[in-house]
C-alpha atoms as a PDB file:
ATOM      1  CA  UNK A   1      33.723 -25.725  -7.456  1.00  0.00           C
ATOM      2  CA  UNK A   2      30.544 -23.496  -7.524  1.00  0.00           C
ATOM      3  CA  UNK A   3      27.677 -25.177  -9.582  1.00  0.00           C
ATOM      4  CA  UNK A   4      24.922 -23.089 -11.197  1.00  0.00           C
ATOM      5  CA  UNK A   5      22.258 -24.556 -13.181  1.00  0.00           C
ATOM      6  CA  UNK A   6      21.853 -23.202 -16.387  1.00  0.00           C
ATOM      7  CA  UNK A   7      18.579 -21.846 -15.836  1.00  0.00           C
ATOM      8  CA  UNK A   8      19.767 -19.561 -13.325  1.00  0.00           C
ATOM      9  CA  UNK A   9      19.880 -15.889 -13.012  1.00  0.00           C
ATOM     10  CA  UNK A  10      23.012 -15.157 -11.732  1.00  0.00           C
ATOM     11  CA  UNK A  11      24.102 -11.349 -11.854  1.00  0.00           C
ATOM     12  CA  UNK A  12      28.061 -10.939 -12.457  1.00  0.00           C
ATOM     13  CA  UNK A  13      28.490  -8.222  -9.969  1.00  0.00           C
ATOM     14  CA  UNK A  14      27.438 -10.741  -7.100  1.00  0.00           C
ATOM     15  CA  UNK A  15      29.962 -12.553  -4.792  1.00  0.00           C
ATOM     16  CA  UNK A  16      29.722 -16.184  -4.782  1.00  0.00           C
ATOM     17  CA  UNK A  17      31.590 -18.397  -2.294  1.00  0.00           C
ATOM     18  CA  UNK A  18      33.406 -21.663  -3.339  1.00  0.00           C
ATOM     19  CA  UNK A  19      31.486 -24.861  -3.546  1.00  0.00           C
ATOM     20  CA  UNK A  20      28.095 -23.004  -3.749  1.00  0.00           C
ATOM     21  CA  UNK A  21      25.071 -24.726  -5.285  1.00  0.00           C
ATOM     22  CA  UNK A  22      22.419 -23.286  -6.957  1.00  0.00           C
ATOM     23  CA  UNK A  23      19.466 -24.501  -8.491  1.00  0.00           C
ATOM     24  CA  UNK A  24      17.059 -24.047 -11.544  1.00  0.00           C
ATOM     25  CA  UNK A  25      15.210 -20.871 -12.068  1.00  0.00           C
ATOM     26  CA  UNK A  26      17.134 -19.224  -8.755  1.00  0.00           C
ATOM     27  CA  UNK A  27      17.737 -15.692  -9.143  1.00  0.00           C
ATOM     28  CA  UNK A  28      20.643 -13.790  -7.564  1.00  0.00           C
ATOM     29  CA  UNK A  29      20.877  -9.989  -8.048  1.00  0.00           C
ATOM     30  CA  UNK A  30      23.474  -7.983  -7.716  1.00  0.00           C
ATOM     31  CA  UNK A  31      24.745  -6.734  -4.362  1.00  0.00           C
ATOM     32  CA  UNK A  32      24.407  -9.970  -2.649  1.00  0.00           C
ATOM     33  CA  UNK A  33      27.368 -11.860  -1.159  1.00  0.00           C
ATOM     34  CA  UNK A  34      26.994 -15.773  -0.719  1.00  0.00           C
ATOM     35  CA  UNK A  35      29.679 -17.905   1.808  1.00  0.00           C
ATOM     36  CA  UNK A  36      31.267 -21.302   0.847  1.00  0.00           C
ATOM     37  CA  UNK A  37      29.181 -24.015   0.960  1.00  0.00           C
ATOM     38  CA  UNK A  38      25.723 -23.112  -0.021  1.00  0.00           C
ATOM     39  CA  UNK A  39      22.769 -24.553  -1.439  1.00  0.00           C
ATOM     40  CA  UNK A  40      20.351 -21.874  -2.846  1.00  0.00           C
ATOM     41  CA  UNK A  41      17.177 -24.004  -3.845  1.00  0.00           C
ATOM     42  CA  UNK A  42      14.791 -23.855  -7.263  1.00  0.00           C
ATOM     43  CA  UNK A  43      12.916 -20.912  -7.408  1.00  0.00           C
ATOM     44  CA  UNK A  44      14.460 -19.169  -4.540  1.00  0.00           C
ATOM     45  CA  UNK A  45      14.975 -14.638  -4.938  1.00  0.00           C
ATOM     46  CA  UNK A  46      18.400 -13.641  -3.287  1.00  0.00           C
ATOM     47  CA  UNK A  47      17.946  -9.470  -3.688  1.00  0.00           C
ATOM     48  CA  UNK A  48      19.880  -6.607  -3.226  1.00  0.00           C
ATOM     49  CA  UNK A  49      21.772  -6.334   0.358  1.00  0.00           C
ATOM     50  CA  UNK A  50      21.641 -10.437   0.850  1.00  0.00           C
ATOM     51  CA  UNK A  51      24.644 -11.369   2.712  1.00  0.00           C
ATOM     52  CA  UNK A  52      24.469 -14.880   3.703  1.00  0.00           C
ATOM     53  CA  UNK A  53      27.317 -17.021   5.401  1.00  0.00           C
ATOM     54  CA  UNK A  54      28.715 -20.693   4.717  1.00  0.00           C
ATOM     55  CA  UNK A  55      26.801 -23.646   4.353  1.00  0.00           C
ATOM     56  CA  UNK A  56      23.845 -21.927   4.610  1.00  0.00           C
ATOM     57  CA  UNK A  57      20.713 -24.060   3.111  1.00  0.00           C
ATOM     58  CA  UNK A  58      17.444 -22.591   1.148  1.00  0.00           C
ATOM     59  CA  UNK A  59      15.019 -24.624   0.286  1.00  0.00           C
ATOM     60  CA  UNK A  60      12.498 -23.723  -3.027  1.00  0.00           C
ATOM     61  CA  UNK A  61      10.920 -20.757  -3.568  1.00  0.00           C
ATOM     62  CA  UNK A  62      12.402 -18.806  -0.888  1.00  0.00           C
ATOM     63  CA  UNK A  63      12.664 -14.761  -1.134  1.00  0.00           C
ATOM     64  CA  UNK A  64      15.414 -13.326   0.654  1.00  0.00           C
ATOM     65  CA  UNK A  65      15.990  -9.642   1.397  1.00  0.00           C
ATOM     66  CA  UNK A  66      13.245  -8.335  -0.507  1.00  0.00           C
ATOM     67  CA  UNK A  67      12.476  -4.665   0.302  1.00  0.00           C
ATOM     68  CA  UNK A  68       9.805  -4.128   3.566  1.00  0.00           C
ATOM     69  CA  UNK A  69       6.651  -3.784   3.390  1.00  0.00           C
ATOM     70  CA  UNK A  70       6.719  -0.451   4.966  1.00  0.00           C
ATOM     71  CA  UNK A  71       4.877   2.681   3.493  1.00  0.00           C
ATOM     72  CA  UNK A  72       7.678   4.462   4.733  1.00  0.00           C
ATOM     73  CA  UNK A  73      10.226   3.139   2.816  1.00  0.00           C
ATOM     74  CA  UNK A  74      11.870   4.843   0.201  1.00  0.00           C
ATOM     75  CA  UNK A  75      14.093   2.978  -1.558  1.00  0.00           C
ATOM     76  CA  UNK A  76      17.073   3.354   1.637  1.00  0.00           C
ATOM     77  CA  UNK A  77      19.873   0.706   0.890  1.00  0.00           C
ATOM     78  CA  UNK A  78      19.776  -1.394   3.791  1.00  0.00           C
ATOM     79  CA  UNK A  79      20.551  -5.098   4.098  1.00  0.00           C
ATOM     80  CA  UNK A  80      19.956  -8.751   5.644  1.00  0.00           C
ATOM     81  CA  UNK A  81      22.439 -10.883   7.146  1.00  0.00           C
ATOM     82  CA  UNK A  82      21.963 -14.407   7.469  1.00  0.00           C
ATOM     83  CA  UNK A  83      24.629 -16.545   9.775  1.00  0.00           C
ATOM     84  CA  UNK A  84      27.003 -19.523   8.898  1.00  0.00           C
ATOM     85  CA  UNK A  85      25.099 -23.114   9.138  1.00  0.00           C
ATOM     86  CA  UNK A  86      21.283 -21.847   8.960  1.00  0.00           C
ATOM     87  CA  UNK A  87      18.577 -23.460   6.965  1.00  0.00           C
ATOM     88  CA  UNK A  88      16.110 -21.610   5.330  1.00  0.00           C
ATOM     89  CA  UNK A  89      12.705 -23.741   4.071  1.00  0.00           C
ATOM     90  CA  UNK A  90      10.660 -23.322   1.390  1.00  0.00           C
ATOM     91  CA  UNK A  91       8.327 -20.098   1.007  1.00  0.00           C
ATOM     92  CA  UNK A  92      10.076 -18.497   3.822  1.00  0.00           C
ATOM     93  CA  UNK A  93      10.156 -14.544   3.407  1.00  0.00           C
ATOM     94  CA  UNK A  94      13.161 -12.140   4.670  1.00  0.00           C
ATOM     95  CA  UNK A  95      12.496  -8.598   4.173  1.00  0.00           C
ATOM     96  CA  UNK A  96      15.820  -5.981   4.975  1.00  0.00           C
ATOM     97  CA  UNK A  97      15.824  -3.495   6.982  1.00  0.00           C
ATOM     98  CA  UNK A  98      14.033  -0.253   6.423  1.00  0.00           C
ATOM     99  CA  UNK A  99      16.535   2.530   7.523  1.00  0.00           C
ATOM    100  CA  UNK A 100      19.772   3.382   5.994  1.00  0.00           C
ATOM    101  CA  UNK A 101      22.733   1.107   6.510  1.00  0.00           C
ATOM    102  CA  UNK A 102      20.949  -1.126   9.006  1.00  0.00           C
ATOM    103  CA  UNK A 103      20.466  -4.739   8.750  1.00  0.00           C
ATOM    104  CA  UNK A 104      17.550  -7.481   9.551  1.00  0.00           C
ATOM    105  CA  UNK A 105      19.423 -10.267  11.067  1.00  0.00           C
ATOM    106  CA  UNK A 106      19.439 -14.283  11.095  1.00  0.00           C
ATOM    107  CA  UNK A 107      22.149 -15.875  13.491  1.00  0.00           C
ATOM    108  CA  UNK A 108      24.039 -18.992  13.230  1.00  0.00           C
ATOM    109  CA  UNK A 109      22.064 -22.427  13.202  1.00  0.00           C
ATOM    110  CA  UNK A 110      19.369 -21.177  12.683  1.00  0.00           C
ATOM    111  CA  UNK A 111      16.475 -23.273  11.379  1.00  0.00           C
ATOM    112  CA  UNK A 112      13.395 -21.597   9.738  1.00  0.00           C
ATOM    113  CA  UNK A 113      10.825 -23.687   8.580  1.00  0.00           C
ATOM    114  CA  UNK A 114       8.008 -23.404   5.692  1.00  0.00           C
ATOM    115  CA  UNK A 115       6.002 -20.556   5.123  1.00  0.00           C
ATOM    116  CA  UNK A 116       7.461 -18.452   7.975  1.00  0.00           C
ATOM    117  CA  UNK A 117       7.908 -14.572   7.654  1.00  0.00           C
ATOM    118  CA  UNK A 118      10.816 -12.314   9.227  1.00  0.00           C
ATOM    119  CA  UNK A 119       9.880  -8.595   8.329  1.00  0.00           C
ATOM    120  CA  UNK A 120      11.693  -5.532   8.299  1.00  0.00           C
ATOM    121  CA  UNK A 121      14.519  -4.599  11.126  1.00  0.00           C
ATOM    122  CA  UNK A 122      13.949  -7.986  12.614  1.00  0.00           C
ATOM    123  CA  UNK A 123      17.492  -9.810  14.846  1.00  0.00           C
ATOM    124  CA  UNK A 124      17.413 -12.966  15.083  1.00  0.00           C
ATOM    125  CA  UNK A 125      20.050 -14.779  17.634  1.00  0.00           C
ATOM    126  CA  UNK A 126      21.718 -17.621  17.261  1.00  0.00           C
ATOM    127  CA  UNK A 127      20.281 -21.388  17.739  1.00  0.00           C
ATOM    128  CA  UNK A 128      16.627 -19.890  17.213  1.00  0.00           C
ATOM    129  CA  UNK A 129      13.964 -22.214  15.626  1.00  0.00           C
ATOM    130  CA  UNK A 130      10.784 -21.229  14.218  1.00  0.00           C
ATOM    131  CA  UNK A 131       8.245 -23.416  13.341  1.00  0.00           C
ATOM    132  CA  UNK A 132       6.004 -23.450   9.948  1.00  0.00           C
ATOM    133  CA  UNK A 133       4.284 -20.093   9.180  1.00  0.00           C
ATOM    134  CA  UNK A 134       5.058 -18.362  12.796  1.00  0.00           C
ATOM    135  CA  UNK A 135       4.493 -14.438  10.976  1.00  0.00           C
ATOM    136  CA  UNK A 136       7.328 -11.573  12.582  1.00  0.00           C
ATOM    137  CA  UNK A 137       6.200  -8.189  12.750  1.00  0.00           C
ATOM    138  CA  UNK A 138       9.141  -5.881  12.295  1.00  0.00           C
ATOM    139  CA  UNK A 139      11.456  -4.752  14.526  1.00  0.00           C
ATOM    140  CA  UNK A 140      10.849  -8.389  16.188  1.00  0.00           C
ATOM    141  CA  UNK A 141      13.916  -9.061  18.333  1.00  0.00           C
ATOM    142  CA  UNK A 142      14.656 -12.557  19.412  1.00  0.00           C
ATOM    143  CA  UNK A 143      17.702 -13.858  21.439  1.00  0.00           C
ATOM    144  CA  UNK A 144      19.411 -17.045  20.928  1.00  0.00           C
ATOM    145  CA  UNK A 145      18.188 -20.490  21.549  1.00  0.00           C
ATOM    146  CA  UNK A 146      13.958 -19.719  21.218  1.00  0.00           C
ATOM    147  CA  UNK A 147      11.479 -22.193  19.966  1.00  0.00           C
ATOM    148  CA  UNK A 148       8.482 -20.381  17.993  1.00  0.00           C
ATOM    149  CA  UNK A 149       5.774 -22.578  17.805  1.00  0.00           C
ATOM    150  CA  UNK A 150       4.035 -22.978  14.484  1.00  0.00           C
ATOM    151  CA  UNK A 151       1.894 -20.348  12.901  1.00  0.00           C
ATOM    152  CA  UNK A 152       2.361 -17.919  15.986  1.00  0.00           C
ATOM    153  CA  UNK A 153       2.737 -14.801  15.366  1.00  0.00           C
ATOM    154  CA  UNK A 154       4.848 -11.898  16.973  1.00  0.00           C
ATOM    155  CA  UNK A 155       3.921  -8.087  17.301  1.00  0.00           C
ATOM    156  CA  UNK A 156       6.154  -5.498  15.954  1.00  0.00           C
ATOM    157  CA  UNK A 157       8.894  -4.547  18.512  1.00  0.00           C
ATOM    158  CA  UNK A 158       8.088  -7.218  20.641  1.00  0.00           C
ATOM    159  CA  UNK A 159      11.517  -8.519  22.513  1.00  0.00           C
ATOM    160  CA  UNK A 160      11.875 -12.552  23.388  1.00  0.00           C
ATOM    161  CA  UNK A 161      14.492 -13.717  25.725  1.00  0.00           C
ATOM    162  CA  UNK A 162      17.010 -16.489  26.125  1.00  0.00           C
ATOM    163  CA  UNK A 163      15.935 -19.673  26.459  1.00  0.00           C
ATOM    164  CA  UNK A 164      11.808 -18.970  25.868  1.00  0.00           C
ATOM    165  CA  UNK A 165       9.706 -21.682  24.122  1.00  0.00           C
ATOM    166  CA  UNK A 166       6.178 -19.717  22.643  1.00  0.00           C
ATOM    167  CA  UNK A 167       4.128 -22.208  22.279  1.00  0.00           C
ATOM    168  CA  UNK A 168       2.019 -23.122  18.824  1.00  0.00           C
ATOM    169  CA  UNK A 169      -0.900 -21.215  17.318  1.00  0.00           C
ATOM    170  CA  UNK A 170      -0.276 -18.150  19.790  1.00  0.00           C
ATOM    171  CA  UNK A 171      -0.477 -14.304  19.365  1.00  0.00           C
ATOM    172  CA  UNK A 172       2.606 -12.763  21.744  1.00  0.00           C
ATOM    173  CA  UNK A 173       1.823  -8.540  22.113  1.00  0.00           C
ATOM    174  CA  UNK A 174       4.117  -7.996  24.893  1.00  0.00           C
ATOM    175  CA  UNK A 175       7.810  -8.938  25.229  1.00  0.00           C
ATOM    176  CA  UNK A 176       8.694 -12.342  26.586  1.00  0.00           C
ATOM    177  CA  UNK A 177      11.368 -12.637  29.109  1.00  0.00           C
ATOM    178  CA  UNK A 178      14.018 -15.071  29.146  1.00  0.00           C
ATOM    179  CA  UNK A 179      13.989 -18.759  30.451  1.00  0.00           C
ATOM    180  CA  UNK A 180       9.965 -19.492  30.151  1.00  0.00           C
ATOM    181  CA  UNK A 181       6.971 -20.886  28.438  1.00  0.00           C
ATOM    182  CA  UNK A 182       4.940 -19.027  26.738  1.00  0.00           C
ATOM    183  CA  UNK A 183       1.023 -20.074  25.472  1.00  0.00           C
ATOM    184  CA  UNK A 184      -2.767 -19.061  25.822  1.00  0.00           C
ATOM    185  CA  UNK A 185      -4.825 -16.485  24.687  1.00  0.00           C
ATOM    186  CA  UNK A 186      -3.666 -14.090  25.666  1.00  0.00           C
ATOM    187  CA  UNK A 187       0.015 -15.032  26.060  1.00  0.00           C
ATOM    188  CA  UNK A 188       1.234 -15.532  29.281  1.00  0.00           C
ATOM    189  CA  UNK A 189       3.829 -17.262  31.328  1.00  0.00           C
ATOM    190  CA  UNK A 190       3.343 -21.263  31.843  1.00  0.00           C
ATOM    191  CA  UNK A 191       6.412 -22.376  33.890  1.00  0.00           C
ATOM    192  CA  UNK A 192       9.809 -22.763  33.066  1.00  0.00           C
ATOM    193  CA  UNK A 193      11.476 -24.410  29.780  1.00  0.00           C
ATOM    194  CA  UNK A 194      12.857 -27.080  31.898  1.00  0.00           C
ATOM    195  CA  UNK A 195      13.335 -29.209  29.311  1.00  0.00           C
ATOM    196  CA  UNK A 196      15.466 -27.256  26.781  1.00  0.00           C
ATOM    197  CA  UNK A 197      17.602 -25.743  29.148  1.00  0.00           C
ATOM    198  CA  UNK A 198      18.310 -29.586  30.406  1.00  0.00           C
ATOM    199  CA  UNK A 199      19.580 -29.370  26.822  1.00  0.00           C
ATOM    200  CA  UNK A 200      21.662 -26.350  26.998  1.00  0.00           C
ATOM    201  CA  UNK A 201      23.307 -27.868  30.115  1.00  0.00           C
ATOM    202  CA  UNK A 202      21.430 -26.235  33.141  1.00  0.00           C
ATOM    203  CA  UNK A 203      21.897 -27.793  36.161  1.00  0.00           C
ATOM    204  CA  UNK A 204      18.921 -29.170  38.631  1.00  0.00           C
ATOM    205  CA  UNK A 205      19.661 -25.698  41.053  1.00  0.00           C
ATOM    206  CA  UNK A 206      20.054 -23.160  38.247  1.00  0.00           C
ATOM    207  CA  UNK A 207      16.336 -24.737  37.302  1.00  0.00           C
ATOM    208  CA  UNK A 208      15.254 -24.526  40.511  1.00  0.00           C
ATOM    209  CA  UNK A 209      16.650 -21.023  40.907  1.00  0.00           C
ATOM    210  CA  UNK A 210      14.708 -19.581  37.848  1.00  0.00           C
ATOM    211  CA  UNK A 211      11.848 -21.367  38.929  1.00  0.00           C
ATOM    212  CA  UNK A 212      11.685 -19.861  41.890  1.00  0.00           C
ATOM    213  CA  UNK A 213      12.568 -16.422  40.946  1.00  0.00           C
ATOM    214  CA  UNK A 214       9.383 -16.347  38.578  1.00  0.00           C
ATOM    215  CA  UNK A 215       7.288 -17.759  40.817  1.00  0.00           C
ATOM    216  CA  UNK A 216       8.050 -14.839  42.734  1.00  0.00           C
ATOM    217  CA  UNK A 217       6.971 -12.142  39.955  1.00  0.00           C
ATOM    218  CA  UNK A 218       4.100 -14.390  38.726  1.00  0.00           C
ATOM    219  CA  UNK A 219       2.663 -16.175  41.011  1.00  0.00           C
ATOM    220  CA  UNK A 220       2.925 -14.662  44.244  1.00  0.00           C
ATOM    221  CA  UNK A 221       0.461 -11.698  44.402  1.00  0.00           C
ATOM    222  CA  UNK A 222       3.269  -8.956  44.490  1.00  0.00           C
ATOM    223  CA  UNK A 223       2.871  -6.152  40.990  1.00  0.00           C
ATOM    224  CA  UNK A 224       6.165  -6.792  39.219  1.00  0.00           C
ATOM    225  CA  UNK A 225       7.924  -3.940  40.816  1.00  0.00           C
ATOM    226  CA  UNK A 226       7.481  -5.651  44.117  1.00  0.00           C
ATOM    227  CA  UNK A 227       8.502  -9.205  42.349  1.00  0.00           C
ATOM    228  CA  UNK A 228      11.271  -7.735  40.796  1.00  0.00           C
ATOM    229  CA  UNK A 229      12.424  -6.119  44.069  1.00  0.00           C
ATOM    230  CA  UNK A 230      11.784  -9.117  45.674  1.00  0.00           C
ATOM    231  CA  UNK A 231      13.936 -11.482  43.512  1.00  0.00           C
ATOM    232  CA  UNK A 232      17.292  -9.133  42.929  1.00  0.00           C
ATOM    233  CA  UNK A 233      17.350  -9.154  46.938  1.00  0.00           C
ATOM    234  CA  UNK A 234      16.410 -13.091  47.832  1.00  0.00           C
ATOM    235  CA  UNK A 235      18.847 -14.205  44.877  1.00  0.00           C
ATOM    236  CA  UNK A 236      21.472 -11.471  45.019  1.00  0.00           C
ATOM    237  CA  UNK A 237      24.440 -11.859  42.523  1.00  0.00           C
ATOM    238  CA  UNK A 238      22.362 -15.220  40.558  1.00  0.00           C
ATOM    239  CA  UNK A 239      23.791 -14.172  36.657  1.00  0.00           C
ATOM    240  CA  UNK A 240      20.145 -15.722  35.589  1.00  0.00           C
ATOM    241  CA  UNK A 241      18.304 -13.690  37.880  1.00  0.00           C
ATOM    242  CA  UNK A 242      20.180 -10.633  36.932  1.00  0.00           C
ATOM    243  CA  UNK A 243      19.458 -11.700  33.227  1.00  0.00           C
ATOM    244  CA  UNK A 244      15.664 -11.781  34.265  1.00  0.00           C
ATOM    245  CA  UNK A 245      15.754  -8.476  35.805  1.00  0.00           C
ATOM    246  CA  UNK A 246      17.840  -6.839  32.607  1.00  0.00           C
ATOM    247  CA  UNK A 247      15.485  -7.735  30.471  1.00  0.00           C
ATOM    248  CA  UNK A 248      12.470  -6.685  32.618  1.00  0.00           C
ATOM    249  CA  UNK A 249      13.946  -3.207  33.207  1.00  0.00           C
ATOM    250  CA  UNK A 250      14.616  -2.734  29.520  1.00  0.00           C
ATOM    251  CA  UNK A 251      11.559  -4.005  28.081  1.00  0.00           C
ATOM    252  CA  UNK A 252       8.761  -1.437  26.224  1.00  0.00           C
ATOM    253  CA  UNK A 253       6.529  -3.791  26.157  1.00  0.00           C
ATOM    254  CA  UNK A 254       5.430  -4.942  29.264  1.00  0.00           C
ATOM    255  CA  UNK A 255       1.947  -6.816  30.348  1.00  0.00           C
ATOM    256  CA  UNK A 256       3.345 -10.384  29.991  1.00  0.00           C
ATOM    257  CA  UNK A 257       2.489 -12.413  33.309  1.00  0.00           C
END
């Protein structure tokens, strides 16, 4: 049985799941759509073109789907999505996207914590974490399991990769590729995130593998077209590698090293 506190704004054209929760003083306006098993904290905004899974979590005072803060904007009805089983802490800010019919995005298991800010046009994958008041620029595009470091923050269009871990207090201009470390100022590659993909069930030679491959394109003297030359011929047919290399050739953002 949904539960909402009597001090909350509820509008009657929303669409509340069963067994949702929501606290004093929330508000809820009216083209949002909330999943079973929900918590919506004290305090917390849920605006127009909210649509949030099951069992998702918000902590107090968060503000969800609020319009970007884009001079551009007029108005366009766009949306944010927000996967099944993510938590959202307190003060976090989740602007939707700023074109017509598109989305900002938050996958599944996600855990954002206090203070941190996803702006406008923004995907988020699945598995992500980011620590207390990292700052997203929009466009932002992050693929599933990343670590963001606390009170980092991330250029507009900027791409991130698989697997990455950007470490804490760091600015990151150019797009990350999958599978690394990311710290300094400026940003730049500092090994492998042996650790979390341990986690995700890498073995010792897929490690090595990666490892190797990057300290081909990093480390070895060769400009990255040489690198990445280098690496699709040495580890031919390696589905990491090719990852690697599909993310290089794509990105707009180059400079990373």
């Amino acid at each position: 049985m949904t539960d909402i506190h009597s001090t909350a704004i509820v509008s009657r054209k929303a669409r509340i799941g069963s067994n949702v929760k929501i606290a004093p003083y929330a508000i809820i306006k009216d083209d949002v759509e909330i999943g079973d098993d929900c918590i919506v904290g004290p305090h917390t905004v849920i605006h127009d073109g909210a649509r949030i899974g099951n069992r998702v979590k918000f902590s107090q005072s968060v503000s969800v789907s609020d319009i970007p803060q884009d001079l551009k904007f007029k108005d366009e009805k766009s949306y944010f999505h927000i996967g099944d089983d993510t938590t959202v802490r307190e003060f976090v800010t989740l602007h939707r996207a700023s074109i017509e019919g598109e989305s900002s995005r938050v996958g599944k298991n996600c855990l954002l914590m206090a203070y941190v800010h996803i702006a406008h046009d923004c995907i988020i994958g699945d598995n992500v974490v980011i620590a207390n008041a990292a700052q997203l620029g929009g466009h932002v595009e992050i693929d599933d399991w990343v670590v963001v470091g606390g009170v980092v923050t991330i250029h507009q269009f900027v791409k991130v990769g698989k697997h990455c871990m950007i470490g804490g207090s760091f600015k990151a201009t150019q797009d990350i590729p999958p599978f690394v470390k990311a710290a300094s100022h400026p940003i730049k590659y500092s090994g492998i995130n042996s650790i979390g993909l341990k986690r995700r069930g890498f073995t010792s030679d897929e490690i090595f593998t990666i490892k190797k491959a990057y300290q081909i394109l990093y480390k070895s003297g060769l400009n990255i077209s040489q690198g990445k030359a280098k690496i699709a011929e040495d580890f031919a047919g390696d589905p990491h590698v090719e990852q690697i290399l599909e993310f290089l050739n794509k990105s707009t953002r180059g400079g990373f090293n």
